[in-house]
N, C-alpha and C. Protein backbone atom coordinates (compact mmCIF):
# COMPACT_ATOMS: atom_id res chain seq x y z
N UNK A 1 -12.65 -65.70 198.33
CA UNK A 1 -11.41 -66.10 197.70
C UNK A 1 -10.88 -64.95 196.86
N UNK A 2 -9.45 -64.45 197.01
CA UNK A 2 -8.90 -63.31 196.26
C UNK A 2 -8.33 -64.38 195.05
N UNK A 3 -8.28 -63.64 193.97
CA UNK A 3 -7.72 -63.90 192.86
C UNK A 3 -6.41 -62.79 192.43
N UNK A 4 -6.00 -63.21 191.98
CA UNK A 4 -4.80 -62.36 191.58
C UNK A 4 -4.41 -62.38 189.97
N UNK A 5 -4.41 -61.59 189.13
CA UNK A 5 -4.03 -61.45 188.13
C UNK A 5 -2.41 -61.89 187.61
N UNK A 6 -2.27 -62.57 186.42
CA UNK A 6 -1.47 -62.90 186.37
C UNK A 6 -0.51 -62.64 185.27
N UNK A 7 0.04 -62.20 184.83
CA UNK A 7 1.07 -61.80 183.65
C UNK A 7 1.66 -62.66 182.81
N UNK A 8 1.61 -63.71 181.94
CA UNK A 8 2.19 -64.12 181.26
C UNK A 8 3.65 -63.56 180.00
N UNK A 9 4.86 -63.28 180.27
CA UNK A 9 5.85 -62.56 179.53
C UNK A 9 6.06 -63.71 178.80
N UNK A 10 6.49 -63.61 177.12
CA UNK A 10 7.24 -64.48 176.31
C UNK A 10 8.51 -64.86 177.15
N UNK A 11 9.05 -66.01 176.75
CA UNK A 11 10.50 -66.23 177.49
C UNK A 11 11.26 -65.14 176.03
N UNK A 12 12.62 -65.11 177.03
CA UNK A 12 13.43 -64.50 176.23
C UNK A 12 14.36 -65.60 174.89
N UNK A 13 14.03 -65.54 174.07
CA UNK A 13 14.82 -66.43 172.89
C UNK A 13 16.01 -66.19 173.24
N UNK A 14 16.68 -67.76 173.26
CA UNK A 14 18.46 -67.56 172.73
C UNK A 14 18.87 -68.42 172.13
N UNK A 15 19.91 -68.73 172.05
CA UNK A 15 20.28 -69.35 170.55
C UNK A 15 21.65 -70.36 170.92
N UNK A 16 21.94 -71.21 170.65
CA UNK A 16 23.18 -72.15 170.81
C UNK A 16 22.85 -73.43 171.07
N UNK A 17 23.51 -74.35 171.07
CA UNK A 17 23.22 -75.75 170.75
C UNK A 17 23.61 -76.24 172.34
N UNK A 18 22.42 -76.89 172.81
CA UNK A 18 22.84 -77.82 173.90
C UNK A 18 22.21 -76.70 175.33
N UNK A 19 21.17 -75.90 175.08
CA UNK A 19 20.95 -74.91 175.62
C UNK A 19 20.32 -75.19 177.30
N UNK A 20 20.84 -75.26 178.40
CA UNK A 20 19.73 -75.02 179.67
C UNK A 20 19.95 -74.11 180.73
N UNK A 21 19.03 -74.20 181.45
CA UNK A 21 19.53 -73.12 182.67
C UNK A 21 18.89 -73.64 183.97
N UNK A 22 19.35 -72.95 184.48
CA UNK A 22 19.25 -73.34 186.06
C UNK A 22 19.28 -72.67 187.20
N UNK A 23 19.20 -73.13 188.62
CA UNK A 23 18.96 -71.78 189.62
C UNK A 23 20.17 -72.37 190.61
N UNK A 24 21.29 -71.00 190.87
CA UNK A 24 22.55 -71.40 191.83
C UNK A 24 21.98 -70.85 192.87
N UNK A 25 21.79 -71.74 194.21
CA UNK A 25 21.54 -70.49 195.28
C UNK A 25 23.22 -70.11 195.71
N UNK A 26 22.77 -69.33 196.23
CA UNK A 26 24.30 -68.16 196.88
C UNK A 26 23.92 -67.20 198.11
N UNK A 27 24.56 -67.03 198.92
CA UNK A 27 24.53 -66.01 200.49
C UNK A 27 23.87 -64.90 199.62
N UNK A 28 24.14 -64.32 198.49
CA UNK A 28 23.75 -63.27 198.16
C UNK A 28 22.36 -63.09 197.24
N UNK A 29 21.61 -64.24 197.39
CA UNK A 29 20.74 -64.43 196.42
C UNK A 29 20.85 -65.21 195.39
N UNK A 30 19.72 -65.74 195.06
CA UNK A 30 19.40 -66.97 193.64
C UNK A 30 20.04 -66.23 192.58
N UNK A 31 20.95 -67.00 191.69
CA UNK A 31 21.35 -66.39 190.19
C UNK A 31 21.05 -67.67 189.43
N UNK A 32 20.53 -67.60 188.15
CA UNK A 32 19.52 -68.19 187.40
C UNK A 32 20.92 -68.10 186.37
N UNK A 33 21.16 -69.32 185.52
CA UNK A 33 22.54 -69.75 184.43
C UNK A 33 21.72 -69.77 183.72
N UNK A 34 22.75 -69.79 182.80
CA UNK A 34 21.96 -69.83 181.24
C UNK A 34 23.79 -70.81 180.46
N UNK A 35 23.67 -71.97 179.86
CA UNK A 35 24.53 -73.03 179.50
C UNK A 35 24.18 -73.07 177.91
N UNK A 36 25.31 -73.38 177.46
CA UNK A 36 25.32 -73.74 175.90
C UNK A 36 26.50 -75.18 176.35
N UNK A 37 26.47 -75.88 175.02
CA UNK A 37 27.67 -77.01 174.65
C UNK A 37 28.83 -76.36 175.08
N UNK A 38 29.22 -75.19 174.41
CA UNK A 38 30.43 -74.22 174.48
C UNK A 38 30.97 -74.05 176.14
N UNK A 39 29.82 -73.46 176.99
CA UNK A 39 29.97 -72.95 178.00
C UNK A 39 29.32 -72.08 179.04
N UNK A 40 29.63 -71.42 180.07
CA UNK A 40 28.50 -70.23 180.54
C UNK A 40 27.62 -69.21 180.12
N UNK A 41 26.82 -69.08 179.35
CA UNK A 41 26.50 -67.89 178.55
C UNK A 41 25.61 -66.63 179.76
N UNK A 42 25.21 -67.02 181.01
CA UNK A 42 24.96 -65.97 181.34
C UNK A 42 24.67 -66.03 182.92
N UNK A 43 24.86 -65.70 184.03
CA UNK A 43 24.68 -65.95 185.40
C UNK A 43 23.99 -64.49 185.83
N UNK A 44 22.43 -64.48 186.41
CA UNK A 44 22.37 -62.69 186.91
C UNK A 44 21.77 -63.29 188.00
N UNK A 45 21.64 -62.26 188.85
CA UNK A 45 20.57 -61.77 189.76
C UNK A 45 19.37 -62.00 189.49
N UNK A 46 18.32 -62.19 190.40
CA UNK A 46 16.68 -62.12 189.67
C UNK A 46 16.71 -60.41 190.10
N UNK A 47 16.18 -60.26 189.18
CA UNK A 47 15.39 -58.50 188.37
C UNK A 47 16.86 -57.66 188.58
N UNK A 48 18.20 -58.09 188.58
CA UNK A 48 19.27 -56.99 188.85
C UNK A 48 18.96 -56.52 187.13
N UNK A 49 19.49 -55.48 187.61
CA UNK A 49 19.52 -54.58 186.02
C UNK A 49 20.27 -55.65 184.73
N UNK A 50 19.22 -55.59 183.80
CA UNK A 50 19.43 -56.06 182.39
C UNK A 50 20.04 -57.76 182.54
N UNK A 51 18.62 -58.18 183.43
CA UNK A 51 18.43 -59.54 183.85
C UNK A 51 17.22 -59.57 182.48
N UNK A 52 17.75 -60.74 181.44
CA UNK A 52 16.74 -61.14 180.76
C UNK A 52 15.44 -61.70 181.15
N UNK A 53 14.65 -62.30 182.36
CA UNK A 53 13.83 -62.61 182.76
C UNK A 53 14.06 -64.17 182.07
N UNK A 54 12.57 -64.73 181.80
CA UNK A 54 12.17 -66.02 181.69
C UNK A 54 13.11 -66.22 180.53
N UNK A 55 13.82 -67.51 180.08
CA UNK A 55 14.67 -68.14 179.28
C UNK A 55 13.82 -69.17 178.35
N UNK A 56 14.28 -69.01 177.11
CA UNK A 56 13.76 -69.83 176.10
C UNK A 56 14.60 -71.30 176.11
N UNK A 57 14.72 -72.05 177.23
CA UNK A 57 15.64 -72.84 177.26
C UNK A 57 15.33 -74.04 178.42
N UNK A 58 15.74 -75.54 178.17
CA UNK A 58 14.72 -76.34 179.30
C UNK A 58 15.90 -75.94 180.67
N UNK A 59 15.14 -76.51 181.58
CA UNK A 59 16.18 -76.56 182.72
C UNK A 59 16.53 -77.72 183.38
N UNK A 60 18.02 -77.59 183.16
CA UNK A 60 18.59 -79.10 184.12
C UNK A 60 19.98 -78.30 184.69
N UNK A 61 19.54 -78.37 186.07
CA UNK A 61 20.43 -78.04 187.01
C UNK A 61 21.56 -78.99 186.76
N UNK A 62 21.87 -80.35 186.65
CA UNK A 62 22.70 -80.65 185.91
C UNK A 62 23.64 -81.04 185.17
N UNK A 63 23.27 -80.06 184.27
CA UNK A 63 24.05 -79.51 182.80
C UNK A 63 25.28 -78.84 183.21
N UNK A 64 26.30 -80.09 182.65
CA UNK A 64 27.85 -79.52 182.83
C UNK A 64 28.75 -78.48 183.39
N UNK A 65 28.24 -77.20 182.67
CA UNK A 65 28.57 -76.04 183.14
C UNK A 65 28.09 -75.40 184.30
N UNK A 66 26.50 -75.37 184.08
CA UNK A 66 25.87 -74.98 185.48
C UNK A 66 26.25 -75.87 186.93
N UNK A 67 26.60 -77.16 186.49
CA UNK A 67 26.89 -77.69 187.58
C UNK A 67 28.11 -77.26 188.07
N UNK A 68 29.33 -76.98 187.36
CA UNK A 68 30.60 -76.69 187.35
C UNK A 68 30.62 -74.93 188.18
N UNK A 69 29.98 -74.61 187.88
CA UNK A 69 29.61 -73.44 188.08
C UNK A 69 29.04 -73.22 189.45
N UNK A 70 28.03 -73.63 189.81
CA UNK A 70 27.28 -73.97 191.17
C UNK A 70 28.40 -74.75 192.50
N UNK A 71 29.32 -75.60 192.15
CA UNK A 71 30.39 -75.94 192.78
C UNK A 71 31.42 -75.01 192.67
N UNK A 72 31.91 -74.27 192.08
CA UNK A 72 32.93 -73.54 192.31
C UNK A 72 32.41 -72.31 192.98
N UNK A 73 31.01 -71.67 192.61
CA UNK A 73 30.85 -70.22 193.57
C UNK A 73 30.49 -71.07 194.94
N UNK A 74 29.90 -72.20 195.55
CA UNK A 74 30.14 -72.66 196.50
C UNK A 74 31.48 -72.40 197.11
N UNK A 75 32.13 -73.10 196.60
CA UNK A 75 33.86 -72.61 197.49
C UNK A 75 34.01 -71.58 197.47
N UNK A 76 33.86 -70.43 195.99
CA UNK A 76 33.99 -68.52 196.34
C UNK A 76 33.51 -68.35 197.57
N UNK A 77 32.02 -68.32 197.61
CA UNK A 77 31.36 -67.93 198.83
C UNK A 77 31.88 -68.44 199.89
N UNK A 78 32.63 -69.46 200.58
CA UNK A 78 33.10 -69.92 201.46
C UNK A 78 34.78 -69.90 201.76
N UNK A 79 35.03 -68.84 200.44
CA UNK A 79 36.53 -68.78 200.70
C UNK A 79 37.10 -69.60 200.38
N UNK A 80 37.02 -70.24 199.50
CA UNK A 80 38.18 -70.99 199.07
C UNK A 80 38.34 -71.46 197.70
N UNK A 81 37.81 -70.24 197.07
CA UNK A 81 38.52 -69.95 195.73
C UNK A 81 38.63 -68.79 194.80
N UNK A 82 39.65 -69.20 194.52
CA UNK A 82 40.02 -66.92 194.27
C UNK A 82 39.69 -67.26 192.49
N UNK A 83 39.94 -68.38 191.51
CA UNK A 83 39.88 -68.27 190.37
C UNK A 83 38.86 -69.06 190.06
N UNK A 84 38.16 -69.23 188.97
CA UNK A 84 36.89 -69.81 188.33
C UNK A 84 37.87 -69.90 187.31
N UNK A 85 37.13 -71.90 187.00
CA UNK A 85 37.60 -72.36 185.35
C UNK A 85 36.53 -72.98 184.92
N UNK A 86 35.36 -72.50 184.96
CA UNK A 86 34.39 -73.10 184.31
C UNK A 86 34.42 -72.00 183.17
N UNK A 87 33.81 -73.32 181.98
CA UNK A 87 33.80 -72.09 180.33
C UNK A 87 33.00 -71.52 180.28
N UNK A 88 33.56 -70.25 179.84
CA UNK A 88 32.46 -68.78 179.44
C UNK A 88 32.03 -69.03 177.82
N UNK A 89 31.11 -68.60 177.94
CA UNK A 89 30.78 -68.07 176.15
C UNK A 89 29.55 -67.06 176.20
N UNK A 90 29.91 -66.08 176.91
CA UNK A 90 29.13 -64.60 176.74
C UNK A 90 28.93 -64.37 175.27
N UNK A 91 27.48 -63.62 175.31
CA UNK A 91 27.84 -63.06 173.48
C UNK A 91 27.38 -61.75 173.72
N UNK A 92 28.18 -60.72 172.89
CA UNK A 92 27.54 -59.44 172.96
C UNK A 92 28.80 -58.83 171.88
N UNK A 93 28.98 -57.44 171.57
CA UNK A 93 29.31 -56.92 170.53
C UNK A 93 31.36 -57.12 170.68
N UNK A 94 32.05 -57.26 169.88
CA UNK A 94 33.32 -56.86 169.60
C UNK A 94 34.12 -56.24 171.06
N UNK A 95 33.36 -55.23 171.13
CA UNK A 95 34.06 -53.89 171.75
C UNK A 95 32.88 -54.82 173.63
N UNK A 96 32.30 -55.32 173.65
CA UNK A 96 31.95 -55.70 175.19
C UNK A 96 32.97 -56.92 175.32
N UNK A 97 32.92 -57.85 174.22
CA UNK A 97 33.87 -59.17 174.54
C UNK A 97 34.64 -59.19 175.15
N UNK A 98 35.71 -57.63 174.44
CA UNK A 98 36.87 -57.37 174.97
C UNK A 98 37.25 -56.94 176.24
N UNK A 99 36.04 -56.33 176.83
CA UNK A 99 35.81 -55.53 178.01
C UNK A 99 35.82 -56.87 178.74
N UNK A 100 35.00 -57.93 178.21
CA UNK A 100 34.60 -58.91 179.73
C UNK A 100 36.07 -59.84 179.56
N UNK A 101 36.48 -59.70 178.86
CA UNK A 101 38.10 -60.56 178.86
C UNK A 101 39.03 -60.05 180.00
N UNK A 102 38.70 -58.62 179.38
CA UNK A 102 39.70 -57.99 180.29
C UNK A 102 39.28 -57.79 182.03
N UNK A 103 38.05 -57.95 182.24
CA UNK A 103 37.58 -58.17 183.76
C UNK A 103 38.22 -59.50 183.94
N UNK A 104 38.04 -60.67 183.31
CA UNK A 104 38.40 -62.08 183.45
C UNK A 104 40.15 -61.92 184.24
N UNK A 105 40.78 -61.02 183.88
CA UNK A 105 42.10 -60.88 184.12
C UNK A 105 42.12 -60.00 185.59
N UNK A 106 40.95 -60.00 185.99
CA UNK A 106 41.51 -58.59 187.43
C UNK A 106 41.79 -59.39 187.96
N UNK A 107 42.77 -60.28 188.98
CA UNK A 107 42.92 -61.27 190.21
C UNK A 107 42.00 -60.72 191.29
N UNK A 108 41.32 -61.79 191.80
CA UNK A 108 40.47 -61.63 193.01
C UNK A 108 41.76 -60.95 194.29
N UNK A 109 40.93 -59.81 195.00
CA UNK A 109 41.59 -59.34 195.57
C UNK A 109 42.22 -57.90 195.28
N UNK A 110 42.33 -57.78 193.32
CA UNK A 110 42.67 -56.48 193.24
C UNK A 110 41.51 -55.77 192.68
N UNK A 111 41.66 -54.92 192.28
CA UNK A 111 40.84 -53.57 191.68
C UNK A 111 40.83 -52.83 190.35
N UNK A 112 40.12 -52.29 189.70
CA UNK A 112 40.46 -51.27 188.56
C UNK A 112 39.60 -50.48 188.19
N UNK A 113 39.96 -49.75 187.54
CA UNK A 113 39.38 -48.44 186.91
C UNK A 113 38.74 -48.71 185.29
N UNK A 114 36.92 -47.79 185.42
CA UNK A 114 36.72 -47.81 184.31
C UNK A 114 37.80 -47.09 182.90
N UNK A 115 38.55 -46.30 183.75
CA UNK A 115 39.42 -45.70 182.74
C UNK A 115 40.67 -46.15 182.33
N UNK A 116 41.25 -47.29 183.48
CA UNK A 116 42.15 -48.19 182.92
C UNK A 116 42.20 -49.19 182.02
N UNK A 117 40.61 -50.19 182.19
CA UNK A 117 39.92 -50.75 181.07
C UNK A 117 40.38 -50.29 179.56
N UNK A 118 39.34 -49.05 179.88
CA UNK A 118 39.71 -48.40 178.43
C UNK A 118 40.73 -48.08 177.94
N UNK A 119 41.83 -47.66 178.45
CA UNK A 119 43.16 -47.93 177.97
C UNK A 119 43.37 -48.95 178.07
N UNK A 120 43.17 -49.92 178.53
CA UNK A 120 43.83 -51.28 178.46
C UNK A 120 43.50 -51.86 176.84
N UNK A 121 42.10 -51.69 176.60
CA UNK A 121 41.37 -52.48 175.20
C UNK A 121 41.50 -51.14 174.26
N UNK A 122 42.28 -50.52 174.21
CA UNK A 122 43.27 -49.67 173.03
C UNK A 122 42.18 -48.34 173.02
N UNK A 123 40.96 -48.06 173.70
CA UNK A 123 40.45 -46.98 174.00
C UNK A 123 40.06 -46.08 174.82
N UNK A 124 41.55 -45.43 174.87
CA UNK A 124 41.76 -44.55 176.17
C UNK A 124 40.47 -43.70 176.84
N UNK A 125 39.52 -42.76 175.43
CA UNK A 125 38.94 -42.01 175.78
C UNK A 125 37.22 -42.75 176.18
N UNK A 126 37.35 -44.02 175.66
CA UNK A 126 36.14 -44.30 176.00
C UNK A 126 35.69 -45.41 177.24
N UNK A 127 35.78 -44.64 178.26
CA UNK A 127 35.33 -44.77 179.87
C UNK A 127 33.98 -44.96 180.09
N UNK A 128 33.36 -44.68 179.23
CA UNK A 128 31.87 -44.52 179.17
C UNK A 128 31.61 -45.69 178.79
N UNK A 129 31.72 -46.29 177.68
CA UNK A 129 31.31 -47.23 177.22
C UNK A 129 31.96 -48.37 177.64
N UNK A 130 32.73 -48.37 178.04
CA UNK A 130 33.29 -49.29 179.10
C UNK A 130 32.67 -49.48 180.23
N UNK A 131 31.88 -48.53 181.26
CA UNK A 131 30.92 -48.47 181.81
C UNK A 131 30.18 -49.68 181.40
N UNK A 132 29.35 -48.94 180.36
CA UNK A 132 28.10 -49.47 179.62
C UNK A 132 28.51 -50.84 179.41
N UNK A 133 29.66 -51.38 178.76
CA UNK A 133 30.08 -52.80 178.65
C UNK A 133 30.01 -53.58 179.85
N UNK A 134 30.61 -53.08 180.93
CA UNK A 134 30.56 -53.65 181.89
C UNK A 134 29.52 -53.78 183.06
N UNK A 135 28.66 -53.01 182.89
CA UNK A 135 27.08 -53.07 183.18
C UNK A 135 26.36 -54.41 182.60
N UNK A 136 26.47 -54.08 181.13
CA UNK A 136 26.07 -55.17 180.29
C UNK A 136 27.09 -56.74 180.87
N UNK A 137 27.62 -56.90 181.31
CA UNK A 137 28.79 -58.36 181.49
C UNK A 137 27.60 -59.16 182.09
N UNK A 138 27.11 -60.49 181.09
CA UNK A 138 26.23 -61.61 181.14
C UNK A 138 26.28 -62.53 182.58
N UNK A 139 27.76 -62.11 182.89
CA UNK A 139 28.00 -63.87 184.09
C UNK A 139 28.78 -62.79 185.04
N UNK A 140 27.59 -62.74 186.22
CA UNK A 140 27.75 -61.79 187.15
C UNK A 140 28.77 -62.70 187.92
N UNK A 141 29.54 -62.29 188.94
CA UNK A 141 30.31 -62.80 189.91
C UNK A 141 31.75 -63.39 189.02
N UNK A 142 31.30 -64.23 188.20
CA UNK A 142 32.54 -65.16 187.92
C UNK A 142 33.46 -64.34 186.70
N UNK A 143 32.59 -63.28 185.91
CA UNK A 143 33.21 -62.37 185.17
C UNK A 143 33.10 -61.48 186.01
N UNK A 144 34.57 -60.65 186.85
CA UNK A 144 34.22 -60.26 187.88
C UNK A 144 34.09 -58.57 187.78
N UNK A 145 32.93 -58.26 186.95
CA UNK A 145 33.09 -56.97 187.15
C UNK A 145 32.34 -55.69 188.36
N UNK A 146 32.24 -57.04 189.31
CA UNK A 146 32.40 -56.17 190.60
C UNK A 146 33.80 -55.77 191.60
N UNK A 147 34.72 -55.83 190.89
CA UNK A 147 36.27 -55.24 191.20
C UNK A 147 36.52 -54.20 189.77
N UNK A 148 35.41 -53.51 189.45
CA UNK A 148 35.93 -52.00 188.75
C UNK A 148 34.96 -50.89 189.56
N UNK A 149 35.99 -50.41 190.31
CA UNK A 149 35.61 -49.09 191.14
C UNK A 149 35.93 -47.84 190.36
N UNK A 150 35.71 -46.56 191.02
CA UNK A 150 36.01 -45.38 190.38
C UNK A 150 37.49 -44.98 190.48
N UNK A 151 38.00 -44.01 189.46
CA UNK A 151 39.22 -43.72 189.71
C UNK A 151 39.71 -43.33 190.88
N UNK A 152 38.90 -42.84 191.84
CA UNK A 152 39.15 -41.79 192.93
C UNK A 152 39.31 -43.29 194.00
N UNK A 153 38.70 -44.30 193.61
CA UNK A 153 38.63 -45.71 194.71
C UNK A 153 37.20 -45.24 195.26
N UNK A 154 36.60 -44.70 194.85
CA UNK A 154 34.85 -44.95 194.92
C UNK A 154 34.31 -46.15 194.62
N UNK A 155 32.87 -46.62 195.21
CA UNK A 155 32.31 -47.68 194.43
C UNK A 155 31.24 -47.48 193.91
N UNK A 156 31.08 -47.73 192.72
CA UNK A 156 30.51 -47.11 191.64
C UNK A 156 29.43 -48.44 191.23
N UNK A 157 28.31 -48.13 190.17
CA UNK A 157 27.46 -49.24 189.90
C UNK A 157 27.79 -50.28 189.64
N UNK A 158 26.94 -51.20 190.14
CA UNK A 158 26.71 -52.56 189.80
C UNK A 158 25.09 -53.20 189.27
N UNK A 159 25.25 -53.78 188.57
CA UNK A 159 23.93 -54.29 187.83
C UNK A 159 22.66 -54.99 188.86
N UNK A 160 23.81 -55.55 190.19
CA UNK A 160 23.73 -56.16 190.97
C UNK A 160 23.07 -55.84 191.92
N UNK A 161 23.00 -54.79 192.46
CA UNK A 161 23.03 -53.71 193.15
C UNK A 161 23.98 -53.70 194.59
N UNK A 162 24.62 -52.40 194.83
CA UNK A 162 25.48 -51.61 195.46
C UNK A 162 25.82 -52.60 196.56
N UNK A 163 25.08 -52.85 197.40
CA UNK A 163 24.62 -53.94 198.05
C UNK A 163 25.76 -55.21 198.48
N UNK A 164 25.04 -56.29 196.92
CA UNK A 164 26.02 -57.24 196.52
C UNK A 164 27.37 -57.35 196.33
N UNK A 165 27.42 -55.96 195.50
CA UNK A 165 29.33 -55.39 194.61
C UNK A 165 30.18 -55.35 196.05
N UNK A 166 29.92 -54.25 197.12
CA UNK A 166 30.12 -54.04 198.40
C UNK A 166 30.77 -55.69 199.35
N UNK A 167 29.51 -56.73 199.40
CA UNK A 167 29.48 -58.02 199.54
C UNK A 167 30.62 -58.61 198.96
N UNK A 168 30.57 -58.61 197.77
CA UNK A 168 31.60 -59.42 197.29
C UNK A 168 32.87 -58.47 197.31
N UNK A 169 33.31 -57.89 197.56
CA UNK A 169 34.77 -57.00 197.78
C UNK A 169 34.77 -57.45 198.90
N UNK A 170 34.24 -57.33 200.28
CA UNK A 170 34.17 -57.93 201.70
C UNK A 170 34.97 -59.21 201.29
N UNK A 171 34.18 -60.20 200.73
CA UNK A 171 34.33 -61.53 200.58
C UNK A 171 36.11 -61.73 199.84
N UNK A 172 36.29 -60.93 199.26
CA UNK A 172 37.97 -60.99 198.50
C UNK A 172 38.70 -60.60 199.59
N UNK A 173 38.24 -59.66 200.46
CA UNK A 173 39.42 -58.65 201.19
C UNK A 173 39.46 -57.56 201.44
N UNK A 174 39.22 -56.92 199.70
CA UNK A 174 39.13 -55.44 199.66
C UNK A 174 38.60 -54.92 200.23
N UNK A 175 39.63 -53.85 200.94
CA UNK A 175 38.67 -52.99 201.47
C UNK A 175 38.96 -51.29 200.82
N UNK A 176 38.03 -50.89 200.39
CA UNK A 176 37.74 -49.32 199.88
C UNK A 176 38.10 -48.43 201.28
N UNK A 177 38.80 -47.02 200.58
CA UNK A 177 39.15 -46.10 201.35
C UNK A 177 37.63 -46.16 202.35
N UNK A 178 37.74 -45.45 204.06
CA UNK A 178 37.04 -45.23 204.79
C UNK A 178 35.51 -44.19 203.89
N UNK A 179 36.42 -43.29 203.13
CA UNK A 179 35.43 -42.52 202.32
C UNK A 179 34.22 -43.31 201.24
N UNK A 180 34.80 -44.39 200.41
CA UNK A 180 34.40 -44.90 199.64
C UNK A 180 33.28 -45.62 200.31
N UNK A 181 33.39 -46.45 200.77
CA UNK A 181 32.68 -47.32 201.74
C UNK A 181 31.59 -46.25 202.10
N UNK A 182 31.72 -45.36 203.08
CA UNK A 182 30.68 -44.52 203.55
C UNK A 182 29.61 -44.12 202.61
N UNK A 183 30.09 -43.46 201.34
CA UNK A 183 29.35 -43.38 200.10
C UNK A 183 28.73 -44.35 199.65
N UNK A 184 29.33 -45.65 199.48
CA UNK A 184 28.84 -46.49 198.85
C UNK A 184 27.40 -47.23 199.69
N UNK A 185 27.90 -47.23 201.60
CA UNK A 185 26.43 -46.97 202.70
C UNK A 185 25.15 -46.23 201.81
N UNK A 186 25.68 -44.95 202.06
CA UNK A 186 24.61 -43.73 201.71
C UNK A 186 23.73 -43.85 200.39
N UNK A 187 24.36 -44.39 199.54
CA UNK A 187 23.52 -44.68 198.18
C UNK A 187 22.64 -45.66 197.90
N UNK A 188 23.07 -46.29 199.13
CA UNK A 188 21.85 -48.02 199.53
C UNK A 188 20.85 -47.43 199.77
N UNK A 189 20.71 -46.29 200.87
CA UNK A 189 19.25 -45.89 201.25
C UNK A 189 17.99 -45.20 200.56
């Protein structure tokens, strides 16, 4: 008989009243919610970049939001819905809020620039951290910051990985210059 060692990690603490989470399946992989009273507080990937892991929180699939949530990327994934109105309540600093507001506003179907962002939320020069904000964005898919490509119309990171971001532009329409696309191939391997 093999045994296997096993890892026990703390869950990750969070904080808000009315707290659960749950597992959405999707064409693109399981994304694990995270629900407050308020609203969505967080949708990722399992292990995509700056996926909190285990949740300090019970689980009931459901719970208002997650359910609300799980029915509407159903229709995304199947085409037949370009907007999400289930409530958000991301938390993270001032200067990310603003960033994931302003993803909330791209219409499915169009595109933008980390450097338009930043001029958009009154800081022209900071592209970078707009990046970084939008790396950081809690509620993958429905805060859609897989429609911010590079200025040039490159496709640039996703938390998600390259993969998914790619996937879901397919799924809107978009399609990236012949160049972009090819690059965005080459960086999968």
């Amino acid at each position: 008989m093999t045994r296997t060692a096993s890892i026990s990690l703390p869950a990750r603490r969070t904080t808000g009243t009315g707290l659960a989470q749950g597992v959405i399946e999707t064409p693109l992989g399981p994304l694990t919610a995270l629900a407050c009273d308020a609203g969505l507080m967080g949708l990722w990937f399992d292990r995509q970049q700056h996926w909190p892991g285990l949740l300090d929180a019970p689980v009931d699939d459901a719970q208002r939001w997650i359910a609300q949530a799980r029915e509407e990327l159903d229709l995304y994934f199947a085409g037949r819905l370009q907007a999400f109105k289930v409530a958000l309540a991301p938390r993270g600093t001032a200067f990310q809020e603003a960033v994931w507001r302003r993803l909330c506003a791209i219409r499915c179907g169009d595109t933008t620039s980390y450097g338009r962002i930043a001029r958009e939320v009154g800081s022209p020069q900071a592209s970078r951290a707009v990046g970084a904000a939008v790396g950081r964005n809690p509620i993958t898919v429905i805060v859609p910051c897989h429609r911010v490509i590079g200025e040039n119309g490159t496709l640039t990171g996703y938390a998600g990985g390259l993969h998914r971001k790619q996937a879901l532009l397919d799924i809107e329409g978009i399609v990236l210059a012949p160049g972009a696309r090819h690059h965005a191939q080459a960086s999968l391997l």
